[in-house]
PDB file of N, CA and C in Angstrom:
ATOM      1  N   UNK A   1      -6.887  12.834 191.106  1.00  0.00           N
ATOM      2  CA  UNK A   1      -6.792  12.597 192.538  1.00  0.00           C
ATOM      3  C   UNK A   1      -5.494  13.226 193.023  1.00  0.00           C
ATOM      4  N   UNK A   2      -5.348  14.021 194.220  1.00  0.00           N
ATOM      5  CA  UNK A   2      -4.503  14.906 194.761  1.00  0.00           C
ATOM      6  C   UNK A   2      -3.999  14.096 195.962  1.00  0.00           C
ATOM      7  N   UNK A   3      -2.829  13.858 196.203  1.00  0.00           N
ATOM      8  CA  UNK A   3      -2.339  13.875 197.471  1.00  0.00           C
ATOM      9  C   UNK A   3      -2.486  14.305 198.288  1.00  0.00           C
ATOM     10  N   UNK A   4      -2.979  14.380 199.731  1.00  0.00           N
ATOM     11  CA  UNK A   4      -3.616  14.928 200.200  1.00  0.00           C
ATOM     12  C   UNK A   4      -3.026  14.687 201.612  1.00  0.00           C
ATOM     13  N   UNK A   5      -2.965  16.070 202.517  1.00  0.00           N
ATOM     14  CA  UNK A   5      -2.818  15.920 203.827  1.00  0.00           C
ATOM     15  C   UNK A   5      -1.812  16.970 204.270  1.00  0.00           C
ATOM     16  N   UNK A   6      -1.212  16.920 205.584  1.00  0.00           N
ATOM     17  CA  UNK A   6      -0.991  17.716 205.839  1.00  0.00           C
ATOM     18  C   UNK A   6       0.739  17.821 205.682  1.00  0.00           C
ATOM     19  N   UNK A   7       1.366  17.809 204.402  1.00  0.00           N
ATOM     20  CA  UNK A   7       3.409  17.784 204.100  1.00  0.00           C
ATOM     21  C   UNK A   7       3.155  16.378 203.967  1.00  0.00           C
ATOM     22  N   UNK A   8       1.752  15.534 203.039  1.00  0.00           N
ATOM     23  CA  UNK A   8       1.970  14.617 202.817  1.00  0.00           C
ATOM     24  C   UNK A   8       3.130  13.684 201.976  1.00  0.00           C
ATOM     25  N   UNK A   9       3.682  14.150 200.813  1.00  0.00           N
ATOM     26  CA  UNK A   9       4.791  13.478 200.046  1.00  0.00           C
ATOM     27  C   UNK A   9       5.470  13.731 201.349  1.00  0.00           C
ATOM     28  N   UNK A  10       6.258  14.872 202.253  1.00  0.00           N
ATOM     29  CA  UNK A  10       7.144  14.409 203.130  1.00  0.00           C
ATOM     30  C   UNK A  10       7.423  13.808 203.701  1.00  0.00           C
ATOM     31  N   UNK A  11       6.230  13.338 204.061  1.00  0.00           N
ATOM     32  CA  UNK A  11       5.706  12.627 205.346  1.00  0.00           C
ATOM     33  C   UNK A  11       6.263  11.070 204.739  1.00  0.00           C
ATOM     34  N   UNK A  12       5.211  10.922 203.493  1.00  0.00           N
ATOM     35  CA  UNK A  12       5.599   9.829 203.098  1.00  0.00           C
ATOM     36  C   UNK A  12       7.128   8.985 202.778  1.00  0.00           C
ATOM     37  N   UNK A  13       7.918  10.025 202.227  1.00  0.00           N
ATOM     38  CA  UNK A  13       9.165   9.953 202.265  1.00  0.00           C
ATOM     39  C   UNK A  13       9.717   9.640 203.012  1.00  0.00           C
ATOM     40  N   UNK A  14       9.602  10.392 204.499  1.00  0.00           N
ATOM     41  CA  UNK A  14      10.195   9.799 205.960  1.00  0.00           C
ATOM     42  C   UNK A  14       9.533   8.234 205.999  1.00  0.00           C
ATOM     43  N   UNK A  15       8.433   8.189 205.796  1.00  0.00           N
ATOM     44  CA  UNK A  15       8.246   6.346 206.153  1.00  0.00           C
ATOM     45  C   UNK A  15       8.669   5.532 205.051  1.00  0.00           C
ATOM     46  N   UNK A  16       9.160   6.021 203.839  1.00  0.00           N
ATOM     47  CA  UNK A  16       9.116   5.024 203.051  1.00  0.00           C
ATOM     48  C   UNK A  16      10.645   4.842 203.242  1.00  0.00           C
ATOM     49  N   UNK A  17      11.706   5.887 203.389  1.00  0.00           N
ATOM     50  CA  UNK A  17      13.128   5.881 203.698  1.00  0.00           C
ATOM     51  C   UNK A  17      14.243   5.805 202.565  1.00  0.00           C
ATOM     52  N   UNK A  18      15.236   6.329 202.758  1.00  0.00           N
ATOM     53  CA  UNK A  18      15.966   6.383 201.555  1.00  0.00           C
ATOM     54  C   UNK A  18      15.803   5.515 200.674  1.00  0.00           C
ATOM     55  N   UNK A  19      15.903   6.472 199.522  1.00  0.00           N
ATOM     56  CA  UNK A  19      15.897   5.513 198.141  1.00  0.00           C
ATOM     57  C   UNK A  19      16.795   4.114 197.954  1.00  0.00           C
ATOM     58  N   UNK A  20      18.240   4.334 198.493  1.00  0.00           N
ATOM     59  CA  UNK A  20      18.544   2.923 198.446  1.00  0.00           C
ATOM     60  C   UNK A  20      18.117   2.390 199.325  1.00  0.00           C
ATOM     61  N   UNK A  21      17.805   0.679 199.739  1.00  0.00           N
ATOM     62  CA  UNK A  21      17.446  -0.159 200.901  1.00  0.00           C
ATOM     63  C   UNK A  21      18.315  -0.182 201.251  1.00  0.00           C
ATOM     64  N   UNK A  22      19.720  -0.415 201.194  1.00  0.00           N
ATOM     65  CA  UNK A  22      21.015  -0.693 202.170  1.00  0.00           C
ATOM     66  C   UNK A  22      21.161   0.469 203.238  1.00  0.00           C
ATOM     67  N   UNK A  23      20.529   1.544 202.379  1.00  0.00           N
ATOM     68  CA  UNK A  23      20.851   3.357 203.529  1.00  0.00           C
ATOM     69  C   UNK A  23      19.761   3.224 203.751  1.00  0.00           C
ATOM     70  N   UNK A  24      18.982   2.759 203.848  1.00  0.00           N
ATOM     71  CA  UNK A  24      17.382   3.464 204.696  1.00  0.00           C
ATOM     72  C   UNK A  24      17.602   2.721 206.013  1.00  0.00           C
ATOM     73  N   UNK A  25      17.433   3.576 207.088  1.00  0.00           N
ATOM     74  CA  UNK A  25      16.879   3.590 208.653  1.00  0.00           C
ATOM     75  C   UNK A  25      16.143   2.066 208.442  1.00  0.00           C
ATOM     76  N   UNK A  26      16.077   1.479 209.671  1.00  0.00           N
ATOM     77  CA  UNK A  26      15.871   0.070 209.642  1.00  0.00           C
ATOM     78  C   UNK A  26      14.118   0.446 209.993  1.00  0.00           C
ATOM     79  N   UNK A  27      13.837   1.538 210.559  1.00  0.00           N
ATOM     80  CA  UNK A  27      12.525   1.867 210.803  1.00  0.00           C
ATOM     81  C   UNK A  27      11.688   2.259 209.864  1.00  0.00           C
ATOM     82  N   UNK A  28      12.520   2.194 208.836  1.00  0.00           N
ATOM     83  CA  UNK A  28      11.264   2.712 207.422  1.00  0.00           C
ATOM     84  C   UNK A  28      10.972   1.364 206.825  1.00  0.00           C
ATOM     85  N   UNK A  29      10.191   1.993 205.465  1.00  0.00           N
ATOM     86  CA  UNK A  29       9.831   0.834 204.709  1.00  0.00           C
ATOM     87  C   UNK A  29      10.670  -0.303 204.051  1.00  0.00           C
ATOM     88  N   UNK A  30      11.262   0.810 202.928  1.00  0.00           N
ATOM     89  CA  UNK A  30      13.077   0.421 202.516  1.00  0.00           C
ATOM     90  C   UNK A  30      13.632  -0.821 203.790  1.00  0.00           C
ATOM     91  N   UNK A  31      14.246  -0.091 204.913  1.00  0.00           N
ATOM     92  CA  UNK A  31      15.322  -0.639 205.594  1.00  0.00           C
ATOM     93  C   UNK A  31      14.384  -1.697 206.211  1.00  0.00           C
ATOM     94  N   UNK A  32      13.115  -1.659 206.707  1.00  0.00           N
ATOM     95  CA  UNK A  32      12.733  -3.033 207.338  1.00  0.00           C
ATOM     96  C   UNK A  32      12.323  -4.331 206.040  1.00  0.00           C
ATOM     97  N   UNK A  33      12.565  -4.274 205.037  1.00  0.00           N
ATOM     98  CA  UNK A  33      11.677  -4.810 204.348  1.00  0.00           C
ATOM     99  C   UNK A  33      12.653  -4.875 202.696  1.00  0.00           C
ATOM    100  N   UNK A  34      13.566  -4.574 202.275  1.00  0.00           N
ATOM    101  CA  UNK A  34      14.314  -4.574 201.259  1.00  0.00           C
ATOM    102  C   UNK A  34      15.499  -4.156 201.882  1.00  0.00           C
ATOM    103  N   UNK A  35      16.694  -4.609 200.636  1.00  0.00           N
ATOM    104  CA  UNK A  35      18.167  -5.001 200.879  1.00  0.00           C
ATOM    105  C   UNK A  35      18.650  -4.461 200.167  1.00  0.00           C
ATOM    106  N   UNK A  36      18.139  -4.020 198.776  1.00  0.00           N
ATOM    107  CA  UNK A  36      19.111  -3.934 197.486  1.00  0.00           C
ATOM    108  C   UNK A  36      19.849  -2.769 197.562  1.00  0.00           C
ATOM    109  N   UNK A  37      21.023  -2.802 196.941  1.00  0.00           N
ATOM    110  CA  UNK A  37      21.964  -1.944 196.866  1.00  0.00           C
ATOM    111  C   UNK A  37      22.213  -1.045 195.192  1.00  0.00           C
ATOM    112  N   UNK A  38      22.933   0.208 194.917  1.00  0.00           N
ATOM    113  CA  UNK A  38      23.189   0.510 193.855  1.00  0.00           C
ATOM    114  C   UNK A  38      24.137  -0.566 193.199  1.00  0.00           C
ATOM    115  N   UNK A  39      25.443  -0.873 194.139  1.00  0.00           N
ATOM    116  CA  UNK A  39      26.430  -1.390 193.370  1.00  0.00           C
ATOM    117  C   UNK A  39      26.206  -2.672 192.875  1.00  0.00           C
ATOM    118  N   UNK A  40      24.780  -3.420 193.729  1.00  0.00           N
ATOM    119  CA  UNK A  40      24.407  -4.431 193.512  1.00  0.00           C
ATOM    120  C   UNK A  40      23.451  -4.719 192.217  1.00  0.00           C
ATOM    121  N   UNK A  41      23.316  -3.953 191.595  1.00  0.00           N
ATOM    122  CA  UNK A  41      22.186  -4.090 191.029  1.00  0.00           C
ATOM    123  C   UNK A  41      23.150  -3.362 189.516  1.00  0.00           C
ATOM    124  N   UNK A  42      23.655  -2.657 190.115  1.00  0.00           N
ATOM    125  CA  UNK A  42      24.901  -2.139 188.248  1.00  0.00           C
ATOM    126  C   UNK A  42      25.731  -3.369 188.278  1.00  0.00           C
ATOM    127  N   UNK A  43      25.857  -3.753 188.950  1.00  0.00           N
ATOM    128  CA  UNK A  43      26.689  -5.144 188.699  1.00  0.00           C
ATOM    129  C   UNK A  43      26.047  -5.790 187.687  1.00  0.00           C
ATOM    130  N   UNK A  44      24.526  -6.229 187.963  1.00  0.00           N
ATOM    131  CA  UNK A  44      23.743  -7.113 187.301  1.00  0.00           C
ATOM    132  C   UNK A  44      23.149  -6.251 186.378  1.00  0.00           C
ATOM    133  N   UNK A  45      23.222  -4.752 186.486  1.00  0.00           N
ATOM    134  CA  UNK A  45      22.981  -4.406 184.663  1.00  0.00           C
ATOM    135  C   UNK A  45      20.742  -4.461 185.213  1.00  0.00           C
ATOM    136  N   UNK A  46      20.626  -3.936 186.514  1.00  0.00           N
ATOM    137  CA  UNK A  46      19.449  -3.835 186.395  1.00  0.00           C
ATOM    138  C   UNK A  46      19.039  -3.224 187.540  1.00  0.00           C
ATOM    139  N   UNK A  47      17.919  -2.069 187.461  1.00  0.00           N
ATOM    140  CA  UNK A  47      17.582  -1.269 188.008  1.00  0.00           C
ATOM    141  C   UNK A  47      17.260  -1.473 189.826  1.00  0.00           C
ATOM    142  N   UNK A  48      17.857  -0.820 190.548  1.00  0.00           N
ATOM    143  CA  UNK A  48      17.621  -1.304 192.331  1.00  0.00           C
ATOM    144  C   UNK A  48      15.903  -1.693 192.378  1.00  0.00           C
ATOM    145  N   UNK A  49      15.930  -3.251 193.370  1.00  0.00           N
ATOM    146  CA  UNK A  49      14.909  -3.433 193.151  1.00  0.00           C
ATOM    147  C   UNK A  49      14.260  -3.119 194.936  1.00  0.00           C
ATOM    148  N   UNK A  50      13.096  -2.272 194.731  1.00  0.00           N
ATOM    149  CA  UNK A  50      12.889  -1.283 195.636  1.00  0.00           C
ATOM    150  C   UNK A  50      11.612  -1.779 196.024  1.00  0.00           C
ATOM    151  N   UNK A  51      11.024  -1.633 197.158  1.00  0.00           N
ATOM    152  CA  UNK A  51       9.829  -2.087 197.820  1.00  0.00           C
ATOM    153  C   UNK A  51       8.516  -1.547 197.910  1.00  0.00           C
ATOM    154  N   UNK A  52       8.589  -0.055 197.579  1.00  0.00           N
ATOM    155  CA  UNK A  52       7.881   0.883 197.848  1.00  0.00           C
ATOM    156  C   UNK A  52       8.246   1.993 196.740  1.00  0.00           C
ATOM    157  N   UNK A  53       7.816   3.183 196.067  1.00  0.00           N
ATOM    158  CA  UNK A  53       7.802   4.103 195.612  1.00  0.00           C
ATOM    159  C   UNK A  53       6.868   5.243 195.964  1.00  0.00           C
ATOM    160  N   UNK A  54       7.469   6.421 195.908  1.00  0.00           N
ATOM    161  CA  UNK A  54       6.819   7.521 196.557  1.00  0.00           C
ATOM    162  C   UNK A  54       7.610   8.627 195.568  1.00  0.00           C
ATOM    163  N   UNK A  55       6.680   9.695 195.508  1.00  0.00           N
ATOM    164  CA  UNK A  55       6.778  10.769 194.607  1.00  0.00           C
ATOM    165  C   UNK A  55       7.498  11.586 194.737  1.00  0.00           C
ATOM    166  N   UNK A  56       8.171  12.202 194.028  1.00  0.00           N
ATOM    167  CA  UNK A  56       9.186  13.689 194.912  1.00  0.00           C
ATOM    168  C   UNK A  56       8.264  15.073 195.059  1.00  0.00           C
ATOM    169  N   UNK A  57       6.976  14.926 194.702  1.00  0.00           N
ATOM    170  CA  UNK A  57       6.234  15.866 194.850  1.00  0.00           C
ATOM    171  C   UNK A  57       4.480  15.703 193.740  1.00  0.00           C
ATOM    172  N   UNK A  58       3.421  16.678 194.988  1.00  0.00           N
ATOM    173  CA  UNK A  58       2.450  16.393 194.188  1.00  0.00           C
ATOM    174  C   UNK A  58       1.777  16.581 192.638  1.00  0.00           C
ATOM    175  N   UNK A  59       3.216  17.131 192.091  1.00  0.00           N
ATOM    176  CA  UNK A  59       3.185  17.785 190.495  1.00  0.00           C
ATOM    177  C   UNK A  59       3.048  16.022 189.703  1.00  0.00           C
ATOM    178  N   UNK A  60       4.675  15.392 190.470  1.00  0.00           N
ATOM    179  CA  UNK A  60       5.012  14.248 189.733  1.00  0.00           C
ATOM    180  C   UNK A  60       3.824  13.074 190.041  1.00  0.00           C
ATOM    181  N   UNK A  61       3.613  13.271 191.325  1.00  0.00           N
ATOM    182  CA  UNK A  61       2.972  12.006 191.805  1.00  0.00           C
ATOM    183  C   UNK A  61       1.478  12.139 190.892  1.00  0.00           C
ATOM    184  N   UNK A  62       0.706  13.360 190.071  1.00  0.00           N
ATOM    185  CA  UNK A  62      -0.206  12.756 189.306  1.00  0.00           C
ATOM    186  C   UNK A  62       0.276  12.293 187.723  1.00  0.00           C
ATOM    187  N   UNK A  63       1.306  12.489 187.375  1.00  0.00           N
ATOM    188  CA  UNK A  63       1.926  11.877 186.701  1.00  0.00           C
ATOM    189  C   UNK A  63       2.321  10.501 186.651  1.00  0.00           C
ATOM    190  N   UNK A  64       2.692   9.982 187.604  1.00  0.00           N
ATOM    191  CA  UNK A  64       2.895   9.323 188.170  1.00  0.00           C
ATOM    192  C   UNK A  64       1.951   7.886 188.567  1.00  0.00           C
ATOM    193  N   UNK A  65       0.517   8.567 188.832  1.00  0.00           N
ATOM    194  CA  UNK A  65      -0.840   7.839 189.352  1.00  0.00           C
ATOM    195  C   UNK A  65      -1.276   7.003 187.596  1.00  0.00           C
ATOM    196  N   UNK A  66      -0.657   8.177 186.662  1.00  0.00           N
ATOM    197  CA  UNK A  66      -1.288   8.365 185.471  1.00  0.00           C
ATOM    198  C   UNK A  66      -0.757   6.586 184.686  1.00  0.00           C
ATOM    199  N   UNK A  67       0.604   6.697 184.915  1.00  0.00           N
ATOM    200  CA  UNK A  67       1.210   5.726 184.435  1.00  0.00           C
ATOM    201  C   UNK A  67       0.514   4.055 184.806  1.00  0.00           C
ATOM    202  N   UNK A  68       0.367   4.124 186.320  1.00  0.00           N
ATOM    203  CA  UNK A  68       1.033   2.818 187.345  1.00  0.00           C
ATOM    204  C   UNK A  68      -0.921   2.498 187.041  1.00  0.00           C
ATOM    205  N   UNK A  69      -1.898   3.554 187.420  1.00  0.00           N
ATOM    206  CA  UNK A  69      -3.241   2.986 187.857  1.00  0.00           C
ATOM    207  C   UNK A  69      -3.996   3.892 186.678  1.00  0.00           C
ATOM    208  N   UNK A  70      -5.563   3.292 186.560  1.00  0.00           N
ATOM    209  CA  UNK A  70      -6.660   3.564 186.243  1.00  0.00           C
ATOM    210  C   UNK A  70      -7.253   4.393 186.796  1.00  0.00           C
ATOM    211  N   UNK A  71      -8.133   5.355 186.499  1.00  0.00           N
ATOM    212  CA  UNK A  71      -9.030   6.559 187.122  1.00  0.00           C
ATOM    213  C   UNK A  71     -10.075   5.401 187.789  1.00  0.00           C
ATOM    214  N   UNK A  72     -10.778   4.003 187.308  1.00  0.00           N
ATOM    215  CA  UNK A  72     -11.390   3.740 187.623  1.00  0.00           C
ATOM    216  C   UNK A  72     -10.560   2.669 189.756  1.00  0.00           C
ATOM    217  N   UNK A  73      -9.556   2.547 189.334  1.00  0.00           N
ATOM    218  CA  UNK A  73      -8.738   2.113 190.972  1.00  0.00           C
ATOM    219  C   UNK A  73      -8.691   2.842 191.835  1.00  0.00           C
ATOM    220  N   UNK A  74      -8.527   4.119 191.621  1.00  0.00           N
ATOM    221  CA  UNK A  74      -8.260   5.227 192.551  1.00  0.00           C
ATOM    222  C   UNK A  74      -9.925   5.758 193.305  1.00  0.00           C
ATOM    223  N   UNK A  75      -9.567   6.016 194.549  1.00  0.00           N
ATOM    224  CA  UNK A  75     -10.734   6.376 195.074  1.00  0.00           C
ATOM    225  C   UNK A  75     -10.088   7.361 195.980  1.00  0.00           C
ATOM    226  N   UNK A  76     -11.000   8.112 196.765  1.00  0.00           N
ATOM    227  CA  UNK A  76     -11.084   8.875 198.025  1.00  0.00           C
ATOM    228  C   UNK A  76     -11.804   8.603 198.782  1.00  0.00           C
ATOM    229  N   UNK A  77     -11.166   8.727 200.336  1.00  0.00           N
ATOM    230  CA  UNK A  77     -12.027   7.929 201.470  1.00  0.00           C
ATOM    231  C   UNK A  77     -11.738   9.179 202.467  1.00  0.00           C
ATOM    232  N   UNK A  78     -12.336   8.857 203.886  1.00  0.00           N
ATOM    233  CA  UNK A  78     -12.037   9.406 205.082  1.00  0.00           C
ATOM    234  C   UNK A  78     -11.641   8.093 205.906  1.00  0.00           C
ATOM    235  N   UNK A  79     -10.570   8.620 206.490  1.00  0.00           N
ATOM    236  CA  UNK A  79     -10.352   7.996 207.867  1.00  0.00           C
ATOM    237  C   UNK A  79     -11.315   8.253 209.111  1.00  0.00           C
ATOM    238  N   UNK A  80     -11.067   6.840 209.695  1.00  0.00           N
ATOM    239  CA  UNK A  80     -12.761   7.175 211.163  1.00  0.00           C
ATOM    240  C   UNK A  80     -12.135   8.413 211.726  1.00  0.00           C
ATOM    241  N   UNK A  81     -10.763   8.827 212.128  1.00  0.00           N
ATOM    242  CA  UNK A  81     -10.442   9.240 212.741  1.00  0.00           C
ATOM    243  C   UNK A  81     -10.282  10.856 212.051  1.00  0.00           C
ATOM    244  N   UNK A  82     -10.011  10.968 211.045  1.00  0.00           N
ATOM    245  CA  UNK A  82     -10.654  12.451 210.868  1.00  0.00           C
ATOM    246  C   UNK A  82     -11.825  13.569 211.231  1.00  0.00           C
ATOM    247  N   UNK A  83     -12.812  12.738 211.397  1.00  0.00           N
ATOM    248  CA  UNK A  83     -14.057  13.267 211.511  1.00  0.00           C
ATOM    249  C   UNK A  83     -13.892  13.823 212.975  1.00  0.00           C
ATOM    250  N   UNK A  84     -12.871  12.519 214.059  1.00  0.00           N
ATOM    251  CA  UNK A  84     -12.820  13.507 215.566  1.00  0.00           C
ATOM    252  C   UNK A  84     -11.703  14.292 215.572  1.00  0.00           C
ATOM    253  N   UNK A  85     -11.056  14.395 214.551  1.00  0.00           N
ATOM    254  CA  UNK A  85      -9.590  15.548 214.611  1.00  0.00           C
ATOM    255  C   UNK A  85      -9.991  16.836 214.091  1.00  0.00           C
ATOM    256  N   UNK A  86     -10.800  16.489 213.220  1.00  0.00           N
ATOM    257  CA  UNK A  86     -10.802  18.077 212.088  1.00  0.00           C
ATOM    258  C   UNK A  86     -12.819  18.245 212.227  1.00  0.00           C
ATOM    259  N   UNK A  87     -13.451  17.362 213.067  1.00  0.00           N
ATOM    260  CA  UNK A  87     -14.989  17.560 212.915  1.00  0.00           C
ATOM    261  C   UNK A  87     -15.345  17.436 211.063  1.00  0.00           C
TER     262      UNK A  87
END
């Protein structure tokens, strides 16, 4: 299964928002919705705990799919709204 769309990982990136939660824009995923910090988390000797993950690209992200899910979880759909954007 391919990522799909149009500068989708970018895209996604902009909504999901910097990797740390303390620096992400309060409008992304990160900043509305997680807190954690680097220094906070080397303190405690454990990895930033993050809300969301997103790929740095569609090479990694099937790598990626490979680890986290099953061939049998993953699907492909259409949005209603494709069919009146692209016919």
């Amino acid at each position: 299964m391919n990522p799909q769309g149009n500068a989708a990982t970018e895209v996604a990136r902009k909504i999901a928002g910097a990797t740390e939660p303390k620096s992400a824009d309060p409008s992304t995923i990160r900043g509305a919705y997680a807190s954690d910090t680097y220094a906070l988390a080397d303190s405690n000797g454990r990895p930033v705990r993050n809300i969301v993950h997103v790929s740095e690209n569609a090479e990694l992200s099937e790598k990626e799919l490979a680890v986290w899910f099953s061939y049998d979880e993953l699907f492909d759909y259409t949005r209603a709204d494709e069919r009146q954007m692209y016919g």
